[in-house]
C-alpha atoms as a PDB file:
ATOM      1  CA  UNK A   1     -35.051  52.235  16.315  1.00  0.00           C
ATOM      2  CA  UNK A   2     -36.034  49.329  18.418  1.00  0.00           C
ATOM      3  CA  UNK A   3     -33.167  46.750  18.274  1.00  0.00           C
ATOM      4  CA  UNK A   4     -35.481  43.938  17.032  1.00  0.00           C
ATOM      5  CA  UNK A   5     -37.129  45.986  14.466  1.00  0.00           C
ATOM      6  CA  UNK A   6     -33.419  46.533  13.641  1.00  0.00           C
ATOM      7  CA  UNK A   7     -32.499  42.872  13.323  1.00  0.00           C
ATOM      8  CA  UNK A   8     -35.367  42.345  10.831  1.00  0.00           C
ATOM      9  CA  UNK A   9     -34.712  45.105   8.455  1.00  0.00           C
ATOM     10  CA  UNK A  10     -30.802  43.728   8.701  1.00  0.00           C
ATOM     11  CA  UNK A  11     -31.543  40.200   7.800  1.00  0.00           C
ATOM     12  CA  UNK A  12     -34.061  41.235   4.697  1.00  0.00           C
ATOM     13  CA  UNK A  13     -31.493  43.793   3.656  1.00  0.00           C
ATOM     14  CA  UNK A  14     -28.853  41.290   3.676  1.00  0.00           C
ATOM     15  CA  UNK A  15     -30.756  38.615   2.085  1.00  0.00           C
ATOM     16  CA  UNK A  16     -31.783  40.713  -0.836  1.00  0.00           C
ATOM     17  CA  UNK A  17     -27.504  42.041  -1.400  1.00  0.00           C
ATOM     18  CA  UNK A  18     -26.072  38.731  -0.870  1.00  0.00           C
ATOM     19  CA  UNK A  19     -25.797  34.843  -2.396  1.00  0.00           C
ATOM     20  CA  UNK A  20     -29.201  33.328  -1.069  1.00  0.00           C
ATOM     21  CA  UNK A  21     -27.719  30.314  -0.662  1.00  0.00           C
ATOM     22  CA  UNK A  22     -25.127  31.095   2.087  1.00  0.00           C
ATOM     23  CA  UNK A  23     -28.366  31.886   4.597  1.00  0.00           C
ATOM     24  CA  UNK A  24     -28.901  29.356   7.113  1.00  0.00           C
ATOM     25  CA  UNK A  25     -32.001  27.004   7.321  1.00  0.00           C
ATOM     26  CA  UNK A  26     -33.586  28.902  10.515  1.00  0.00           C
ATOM     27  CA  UNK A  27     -32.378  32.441   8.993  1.00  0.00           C
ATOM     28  CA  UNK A  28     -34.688  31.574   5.434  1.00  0.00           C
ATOM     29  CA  UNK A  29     -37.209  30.345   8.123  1.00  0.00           C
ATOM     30  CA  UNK A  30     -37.246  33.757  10.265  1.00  0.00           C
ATOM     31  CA  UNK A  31     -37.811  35.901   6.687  1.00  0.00           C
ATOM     32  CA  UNK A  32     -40.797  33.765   6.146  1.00  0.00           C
ATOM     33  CA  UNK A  33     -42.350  34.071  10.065  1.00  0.00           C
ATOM     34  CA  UNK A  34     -41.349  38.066   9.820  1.00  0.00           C
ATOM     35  CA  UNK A  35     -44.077  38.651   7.163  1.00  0.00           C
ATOM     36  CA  UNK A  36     -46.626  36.278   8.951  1.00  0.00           C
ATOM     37  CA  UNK A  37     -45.560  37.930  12.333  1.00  0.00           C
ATOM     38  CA  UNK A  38     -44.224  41.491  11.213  1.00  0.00           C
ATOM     39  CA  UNK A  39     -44.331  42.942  15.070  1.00  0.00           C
ATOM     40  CA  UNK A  40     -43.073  40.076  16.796  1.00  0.00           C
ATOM     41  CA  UNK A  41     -39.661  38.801  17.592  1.00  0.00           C
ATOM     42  CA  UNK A  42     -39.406  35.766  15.807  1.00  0.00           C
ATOM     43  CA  UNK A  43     -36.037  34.233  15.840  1.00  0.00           C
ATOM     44  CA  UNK A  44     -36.848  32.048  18.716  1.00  0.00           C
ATOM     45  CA  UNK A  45     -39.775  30.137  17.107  1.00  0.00           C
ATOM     46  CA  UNK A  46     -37.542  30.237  14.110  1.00  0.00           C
ATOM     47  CA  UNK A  47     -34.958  28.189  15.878  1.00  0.00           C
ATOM     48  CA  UNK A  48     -37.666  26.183  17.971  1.00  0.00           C
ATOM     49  CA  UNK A  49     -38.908  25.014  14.366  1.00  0.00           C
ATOM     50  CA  UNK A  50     -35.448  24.116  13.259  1.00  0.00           C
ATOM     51  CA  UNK A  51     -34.991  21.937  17.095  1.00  0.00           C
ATOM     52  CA  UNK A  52     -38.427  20.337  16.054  1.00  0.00           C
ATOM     53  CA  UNK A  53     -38.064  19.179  12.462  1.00  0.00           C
ATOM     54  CA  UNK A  54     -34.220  19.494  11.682  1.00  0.00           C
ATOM     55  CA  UNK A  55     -34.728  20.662   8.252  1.00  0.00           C
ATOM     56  CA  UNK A  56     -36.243  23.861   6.106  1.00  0.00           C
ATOM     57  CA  UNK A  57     -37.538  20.778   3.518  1.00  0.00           C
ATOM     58  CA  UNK A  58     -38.999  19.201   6.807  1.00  0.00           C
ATOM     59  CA  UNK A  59     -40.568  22.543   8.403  1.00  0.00           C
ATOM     60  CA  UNK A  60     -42.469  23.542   5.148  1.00  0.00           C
ATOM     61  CA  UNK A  61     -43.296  20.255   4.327  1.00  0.00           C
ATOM     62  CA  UNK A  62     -45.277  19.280   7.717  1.00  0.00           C
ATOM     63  CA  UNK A  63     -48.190  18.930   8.015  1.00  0.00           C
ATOM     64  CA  UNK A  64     -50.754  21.719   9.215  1.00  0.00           C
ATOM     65  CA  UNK A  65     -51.335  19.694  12.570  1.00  0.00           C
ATOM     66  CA  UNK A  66     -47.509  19.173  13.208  1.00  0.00           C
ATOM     67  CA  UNK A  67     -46.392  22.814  12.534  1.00  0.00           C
ATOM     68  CA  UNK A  68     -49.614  23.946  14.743  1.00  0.00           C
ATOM     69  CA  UNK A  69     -48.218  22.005  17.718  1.00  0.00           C
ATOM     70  CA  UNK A  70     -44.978  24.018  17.601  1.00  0.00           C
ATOM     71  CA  UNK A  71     -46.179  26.880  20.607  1.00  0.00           C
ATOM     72  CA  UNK A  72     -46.032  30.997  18.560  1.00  0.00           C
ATOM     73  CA  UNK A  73     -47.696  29.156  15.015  1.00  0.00           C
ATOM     74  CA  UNK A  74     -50.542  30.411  14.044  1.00  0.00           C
ATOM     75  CA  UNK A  75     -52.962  30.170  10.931  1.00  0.00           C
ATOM     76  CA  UNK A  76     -50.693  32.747   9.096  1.00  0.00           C
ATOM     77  CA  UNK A  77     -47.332  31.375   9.804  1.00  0.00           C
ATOM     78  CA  UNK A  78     -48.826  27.786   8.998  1.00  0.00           C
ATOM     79  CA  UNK A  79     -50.331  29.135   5.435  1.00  0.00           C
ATOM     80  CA  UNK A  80     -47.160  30.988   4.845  1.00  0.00           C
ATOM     81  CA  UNK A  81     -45.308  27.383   5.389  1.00  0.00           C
ATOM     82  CA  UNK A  82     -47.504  25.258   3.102  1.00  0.00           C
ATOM     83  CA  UNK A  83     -48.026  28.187   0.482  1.00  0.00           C
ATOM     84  CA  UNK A  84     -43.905  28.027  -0.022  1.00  0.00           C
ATOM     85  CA  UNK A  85     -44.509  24.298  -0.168  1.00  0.00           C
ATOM     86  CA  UNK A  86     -46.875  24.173  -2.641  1.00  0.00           C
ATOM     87  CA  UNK A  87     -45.088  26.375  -4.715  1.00  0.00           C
ATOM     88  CA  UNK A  88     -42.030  24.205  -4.467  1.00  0.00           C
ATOM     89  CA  UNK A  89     -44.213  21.537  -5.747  1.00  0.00           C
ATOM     90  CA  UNK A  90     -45.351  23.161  -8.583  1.00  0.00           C
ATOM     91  CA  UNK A  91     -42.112  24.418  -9.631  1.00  0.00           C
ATOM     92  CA  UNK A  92     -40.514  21.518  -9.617  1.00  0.00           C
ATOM     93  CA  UNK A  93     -43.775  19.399 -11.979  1.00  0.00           C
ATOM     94  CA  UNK A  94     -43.738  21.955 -14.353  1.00  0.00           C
ATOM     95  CA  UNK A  95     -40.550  20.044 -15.726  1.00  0.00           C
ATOM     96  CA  UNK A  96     -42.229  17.010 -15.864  1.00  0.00           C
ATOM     97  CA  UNK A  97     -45.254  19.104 -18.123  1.00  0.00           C
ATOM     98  CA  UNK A  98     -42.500  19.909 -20.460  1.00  0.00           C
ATOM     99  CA  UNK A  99     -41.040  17.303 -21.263  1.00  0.00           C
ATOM    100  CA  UNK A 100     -40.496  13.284 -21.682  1.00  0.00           C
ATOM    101  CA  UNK A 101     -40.266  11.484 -18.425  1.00  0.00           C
ATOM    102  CA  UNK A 102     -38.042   8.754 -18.930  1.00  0.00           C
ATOM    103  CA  UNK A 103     -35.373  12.106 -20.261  1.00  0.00           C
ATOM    104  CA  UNK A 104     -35.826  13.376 -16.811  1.00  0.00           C
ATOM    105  CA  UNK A 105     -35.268  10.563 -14.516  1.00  0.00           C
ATOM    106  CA  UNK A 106     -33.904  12.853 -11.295  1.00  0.00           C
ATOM    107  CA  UNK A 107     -36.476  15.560 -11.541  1.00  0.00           C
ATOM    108  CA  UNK A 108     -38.996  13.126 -11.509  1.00  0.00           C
ATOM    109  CA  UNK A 109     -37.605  11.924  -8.100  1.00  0.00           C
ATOM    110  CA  UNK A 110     -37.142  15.522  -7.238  1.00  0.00           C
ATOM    111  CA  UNK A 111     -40.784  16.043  -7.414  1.00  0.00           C
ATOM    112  CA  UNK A 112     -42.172  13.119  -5.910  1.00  0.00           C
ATOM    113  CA  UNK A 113     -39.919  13.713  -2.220  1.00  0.00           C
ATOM    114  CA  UNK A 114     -41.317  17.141  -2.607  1.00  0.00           C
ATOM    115  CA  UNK A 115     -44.796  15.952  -2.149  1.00  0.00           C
ATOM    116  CA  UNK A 116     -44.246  12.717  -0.359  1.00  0.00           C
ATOM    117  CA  UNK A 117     -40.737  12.574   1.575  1.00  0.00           C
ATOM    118  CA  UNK A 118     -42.279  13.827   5.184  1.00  0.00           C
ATOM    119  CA  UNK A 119     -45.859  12.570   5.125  1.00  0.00           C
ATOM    120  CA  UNK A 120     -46.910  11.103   8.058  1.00  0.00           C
ATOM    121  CA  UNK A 121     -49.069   8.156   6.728  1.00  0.00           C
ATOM    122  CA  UNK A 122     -48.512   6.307   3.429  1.00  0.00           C
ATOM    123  CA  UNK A 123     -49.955   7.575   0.608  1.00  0.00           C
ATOM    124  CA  UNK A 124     -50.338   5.699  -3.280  1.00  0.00           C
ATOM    125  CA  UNK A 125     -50.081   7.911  -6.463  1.00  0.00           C
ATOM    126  CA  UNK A 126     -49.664   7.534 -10.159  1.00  0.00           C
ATOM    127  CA  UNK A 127     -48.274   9.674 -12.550  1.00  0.00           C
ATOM    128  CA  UNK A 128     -50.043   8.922 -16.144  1.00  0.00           C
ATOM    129  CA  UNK A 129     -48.102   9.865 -19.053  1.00  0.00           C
ATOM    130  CA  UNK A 130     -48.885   9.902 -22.703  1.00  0.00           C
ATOM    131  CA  UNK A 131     -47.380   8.487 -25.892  1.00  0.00           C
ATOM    132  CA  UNK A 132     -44.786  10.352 -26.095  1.00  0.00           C
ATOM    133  CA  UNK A 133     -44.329   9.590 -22.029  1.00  0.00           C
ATOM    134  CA  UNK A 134     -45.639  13.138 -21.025  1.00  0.00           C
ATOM    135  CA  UNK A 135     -47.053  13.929 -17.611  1.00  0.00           C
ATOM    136  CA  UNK A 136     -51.239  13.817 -18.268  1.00  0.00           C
ATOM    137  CA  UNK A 137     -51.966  14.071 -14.891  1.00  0.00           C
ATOM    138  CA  UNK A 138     -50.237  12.860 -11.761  1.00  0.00           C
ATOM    139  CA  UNK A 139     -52.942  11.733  -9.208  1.00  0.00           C
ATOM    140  CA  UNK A 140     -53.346  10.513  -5.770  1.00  0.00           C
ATOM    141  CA  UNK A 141     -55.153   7.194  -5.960  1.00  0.00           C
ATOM    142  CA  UNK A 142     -55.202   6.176  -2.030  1.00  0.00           C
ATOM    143  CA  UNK A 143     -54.302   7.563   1.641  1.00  0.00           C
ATOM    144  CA  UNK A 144     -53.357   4.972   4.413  1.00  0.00           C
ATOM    145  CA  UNK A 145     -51.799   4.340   7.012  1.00  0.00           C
ATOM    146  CA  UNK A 146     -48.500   4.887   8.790  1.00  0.00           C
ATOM    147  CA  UNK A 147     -47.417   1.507   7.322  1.00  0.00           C
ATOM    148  CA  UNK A 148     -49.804   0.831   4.770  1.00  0.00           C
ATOM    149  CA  UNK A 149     -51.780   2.299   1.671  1.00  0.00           C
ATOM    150  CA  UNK A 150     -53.870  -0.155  -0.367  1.00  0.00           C
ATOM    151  CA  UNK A 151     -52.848  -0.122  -4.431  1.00  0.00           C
ATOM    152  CA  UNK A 152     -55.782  -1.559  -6.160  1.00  0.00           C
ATOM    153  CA  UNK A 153     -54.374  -2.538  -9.636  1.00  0.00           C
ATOM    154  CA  UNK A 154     -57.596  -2.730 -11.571  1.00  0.00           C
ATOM    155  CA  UNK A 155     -58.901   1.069 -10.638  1.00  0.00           C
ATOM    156  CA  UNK A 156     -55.414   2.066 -11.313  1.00  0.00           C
ATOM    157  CA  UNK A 157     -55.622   0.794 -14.904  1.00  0.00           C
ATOM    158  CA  UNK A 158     -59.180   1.618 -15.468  1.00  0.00           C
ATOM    159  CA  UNK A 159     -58.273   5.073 -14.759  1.00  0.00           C
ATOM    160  CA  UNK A 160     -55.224   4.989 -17.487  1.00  0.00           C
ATOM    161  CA  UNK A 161     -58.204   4.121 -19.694  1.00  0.00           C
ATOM    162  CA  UNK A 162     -60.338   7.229 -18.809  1.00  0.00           C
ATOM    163  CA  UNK A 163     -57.401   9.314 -19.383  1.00  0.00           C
ATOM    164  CA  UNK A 164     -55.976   7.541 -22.337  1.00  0.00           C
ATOM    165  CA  UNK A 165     -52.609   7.388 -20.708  1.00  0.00           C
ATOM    166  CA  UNK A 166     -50.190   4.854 -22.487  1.00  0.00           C
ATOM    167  CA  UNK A 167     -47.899   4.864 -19.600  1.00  0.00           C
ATOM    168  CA  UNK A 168     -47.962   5.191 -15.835  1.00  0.00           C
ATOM    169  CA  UNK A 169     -45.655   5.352 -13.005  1.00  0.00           C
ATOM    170  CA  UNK A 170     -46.471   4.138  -9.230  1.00  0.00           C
ATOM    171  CA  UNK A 171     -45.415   6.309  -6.520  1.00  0.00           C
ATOM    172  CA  UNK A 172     -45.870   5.672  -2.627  1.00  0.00           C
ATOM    173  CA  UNK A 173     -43.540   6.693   0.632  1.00  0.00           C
ATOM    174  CA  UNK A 174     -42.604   4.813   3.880  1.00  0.00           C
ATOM    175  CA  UNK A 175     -42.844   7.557   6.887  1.00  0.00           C
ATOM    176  CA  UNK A 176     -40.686   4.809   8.331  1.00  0.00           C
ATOM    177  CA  UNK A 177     -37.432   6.190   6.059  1.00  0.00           C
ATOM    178  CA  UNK A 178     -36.576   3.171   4.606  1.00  0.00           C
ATOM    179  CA  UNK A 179     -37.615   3.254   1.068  1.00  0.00           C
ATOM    180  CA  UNK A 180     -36.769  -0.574   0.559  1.00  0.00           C
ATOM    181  CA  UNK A 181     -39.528  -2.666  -0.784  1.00  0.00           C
ATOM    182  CA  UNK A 182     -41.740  -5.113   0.869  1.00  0.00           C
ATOM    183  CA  UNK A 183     -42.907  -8.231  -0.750  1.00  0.00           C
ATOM    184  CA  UNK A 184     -46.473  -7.336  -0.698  1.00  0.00           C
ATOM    185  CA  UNK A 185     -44.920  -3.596  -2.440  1.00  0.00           C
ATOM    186  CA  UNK A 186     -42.969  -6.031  -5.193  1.00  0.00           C
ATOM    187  CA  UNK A 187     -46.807  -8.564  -5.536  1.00  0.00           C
ATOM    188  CA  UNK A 188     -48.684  -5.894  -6.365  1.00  0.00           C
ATOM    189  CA  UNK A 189     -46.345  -4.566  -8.575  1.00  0.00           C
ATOM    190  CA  UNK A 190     -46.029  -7.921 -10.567  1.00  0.00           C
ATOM    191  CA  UNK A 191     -49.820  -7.838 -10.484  1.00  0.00           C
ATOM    192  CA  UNK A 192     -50.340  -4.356 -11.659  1.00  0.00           C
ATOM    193  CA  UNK A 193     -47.861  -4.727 -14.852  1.00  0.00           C
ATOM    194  CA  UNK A 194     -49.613  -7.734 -15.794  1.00  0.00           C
ATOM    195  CA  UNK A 195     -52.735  -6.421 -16.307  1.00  0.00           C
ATOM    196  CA  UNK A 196     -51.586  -3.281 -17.675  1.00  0.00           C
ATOM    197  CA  UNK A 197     -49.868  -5.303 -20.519  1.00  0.00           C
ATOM    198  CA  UNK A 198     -52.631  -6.442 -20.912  1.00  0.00           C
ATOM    199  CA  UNK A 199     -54.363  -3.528 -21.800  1.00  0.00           C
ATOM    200  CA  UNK A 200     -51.000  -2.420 -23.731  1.00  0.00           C
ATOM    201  CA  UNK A 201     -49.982   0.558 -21.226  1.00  0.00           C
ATOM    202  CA  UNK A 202     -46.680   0.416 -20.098  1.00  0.00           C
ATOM    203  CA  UNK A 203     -45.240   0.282 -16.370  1.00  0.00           C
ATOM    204  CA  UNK A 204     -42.452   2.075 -16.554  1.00  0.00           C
ATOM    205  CA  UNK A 205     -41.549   2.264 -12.800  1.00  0.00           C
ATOM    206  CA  UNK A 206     -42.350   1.845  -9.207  1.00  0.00           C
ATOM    207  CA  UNK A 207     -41.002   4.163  -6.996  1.00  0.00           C
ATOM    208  CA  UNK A 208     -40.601   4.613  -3.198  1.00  0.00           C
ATOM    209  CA  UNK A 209     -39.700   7.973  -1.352  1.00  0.00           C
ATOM    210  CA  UNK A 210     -39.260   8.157   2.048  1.00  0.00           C
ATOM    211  CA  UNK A 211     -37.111  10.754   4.032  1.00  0.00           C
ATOM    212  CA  UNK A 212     -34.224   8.835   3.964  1.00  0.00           C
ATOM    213  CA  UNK A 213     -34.250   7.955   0.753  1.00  0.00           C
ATOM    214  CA  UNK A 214     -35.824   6.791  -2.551  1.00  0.00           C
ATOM    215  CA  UNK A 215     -35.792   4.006  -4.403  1.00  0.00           C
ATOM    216  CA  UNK A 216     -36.479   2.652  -8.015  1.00  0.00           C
ATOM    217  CA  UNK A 217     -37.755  -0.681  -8.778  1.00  0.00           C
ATOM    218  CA  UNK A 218     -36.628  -0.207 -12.418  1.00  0.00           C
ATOM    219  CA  UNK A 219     -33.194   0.980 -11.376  1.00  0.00           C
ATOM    220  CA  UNK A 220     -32.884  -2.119  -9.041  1.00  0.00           C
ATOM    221  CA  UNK A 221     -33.935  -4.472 -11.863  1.00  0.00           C
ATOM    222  CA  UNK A 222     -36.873  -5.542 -10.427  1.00  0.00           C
ATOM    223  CA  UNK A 223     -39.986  -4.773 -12.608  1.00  0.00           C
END
């Protein structure tokens, strides 16, 4: 048996007998490029990955144009990447379907670095919850910048309306890492709860996620 076909049936072998969890980042990352690349050797691009981003999290959450730079990733590796992403995603918001929010304070955080934590460019989303503060819908309202997204309060609250949401919850990320506030991220805050007691729907919080952190205006006493 060729000594590389050899390695791969070894590594699914032992994945499948042993504790998941004791496999290294670029080890989980080689299982995924074997079935994208079954008759290639693909520890090297495994471990070329793991130079580039540092991180499994970081490798399946790139984006398609940052893992397509990487020299050996092709449309099938790439899918295979954001497929295990998505799923992630999912996995982790079907938590949030189940139950009330404000009960499930760290899996709400969970969530949101799954989708936001190693964007690129800022993006601005709300999560819209119901009466009894149940997810409705969680929504991307606006795509920026690498140091900006624009929050417009008043489409914000005229789509809690639409959706008869009686709560919401801002959400954006700093590709920067530092998930401090800005004063023009606290203004609009101010000016987004205002109106939105106005129109009795509760803020509950503004978060920001970044890579190197999150952070809770709530928590931090700020709204």
């Amino acid at each position: 048996m060729d000594h590389k076909l050899g390695h791969r049936k070894r590594l699914r072998e032992r994945f499948l007998e042993s504790d998941h969890s004791k496999f290294s980042d670029y080890e989980l990352i080689e299982l995924l490029l074997q079935m994208a690349q079954p008759r290639k050797d693909v520890k090297p691009l495994a471990k070329d990955l793991m130079a580039s981003f540092k991180s499994f999290s970081a490798v399946i959450s790139a984006s398609v144009d940052k893992l397509r730079q990487i020299k050996g990733m092709g449309q099938t590796s790439t899918t295979m990447f954001k497929i295990v992403h998505e799923s992630l995603c999912r996995l982790l918001r079907e938590d949030l379907c189940d139950n009330p929010i404000l009960n499930t304070g760290d899996k709400v955080m969970d969530y949101c670095k799954s989708r936001m934590a190693y964007l690129d460019k800022e993006q601005f989303r709300v999560l819209f919850l119901n009466k009894k503060n149940v997810l409705i819908l969680d929504e991307v309202q606006q795509k920026g910048t690498i140091d900006h997204a624009p929050i417009y309060p008043r489409e914000v609250i005229q789509r809690s309306l639409e959706l008869g949401a009686s709560a919401i919850i801002l959400v954006h990320n700093h590709p920067s890492g530092n998930p401090s506030p800005s004063n023009a991220d606290i203004t609009v805050t101010y000016q987004l709860r205002d109106i939105a007691n106005m129109m009795e729907i509760s803020l509950h919080d503004h978060l920001i996620i970044s890579k190197g952190g999150c952070f809770s205006m709530k928590e931090n006493n700020i709204i």
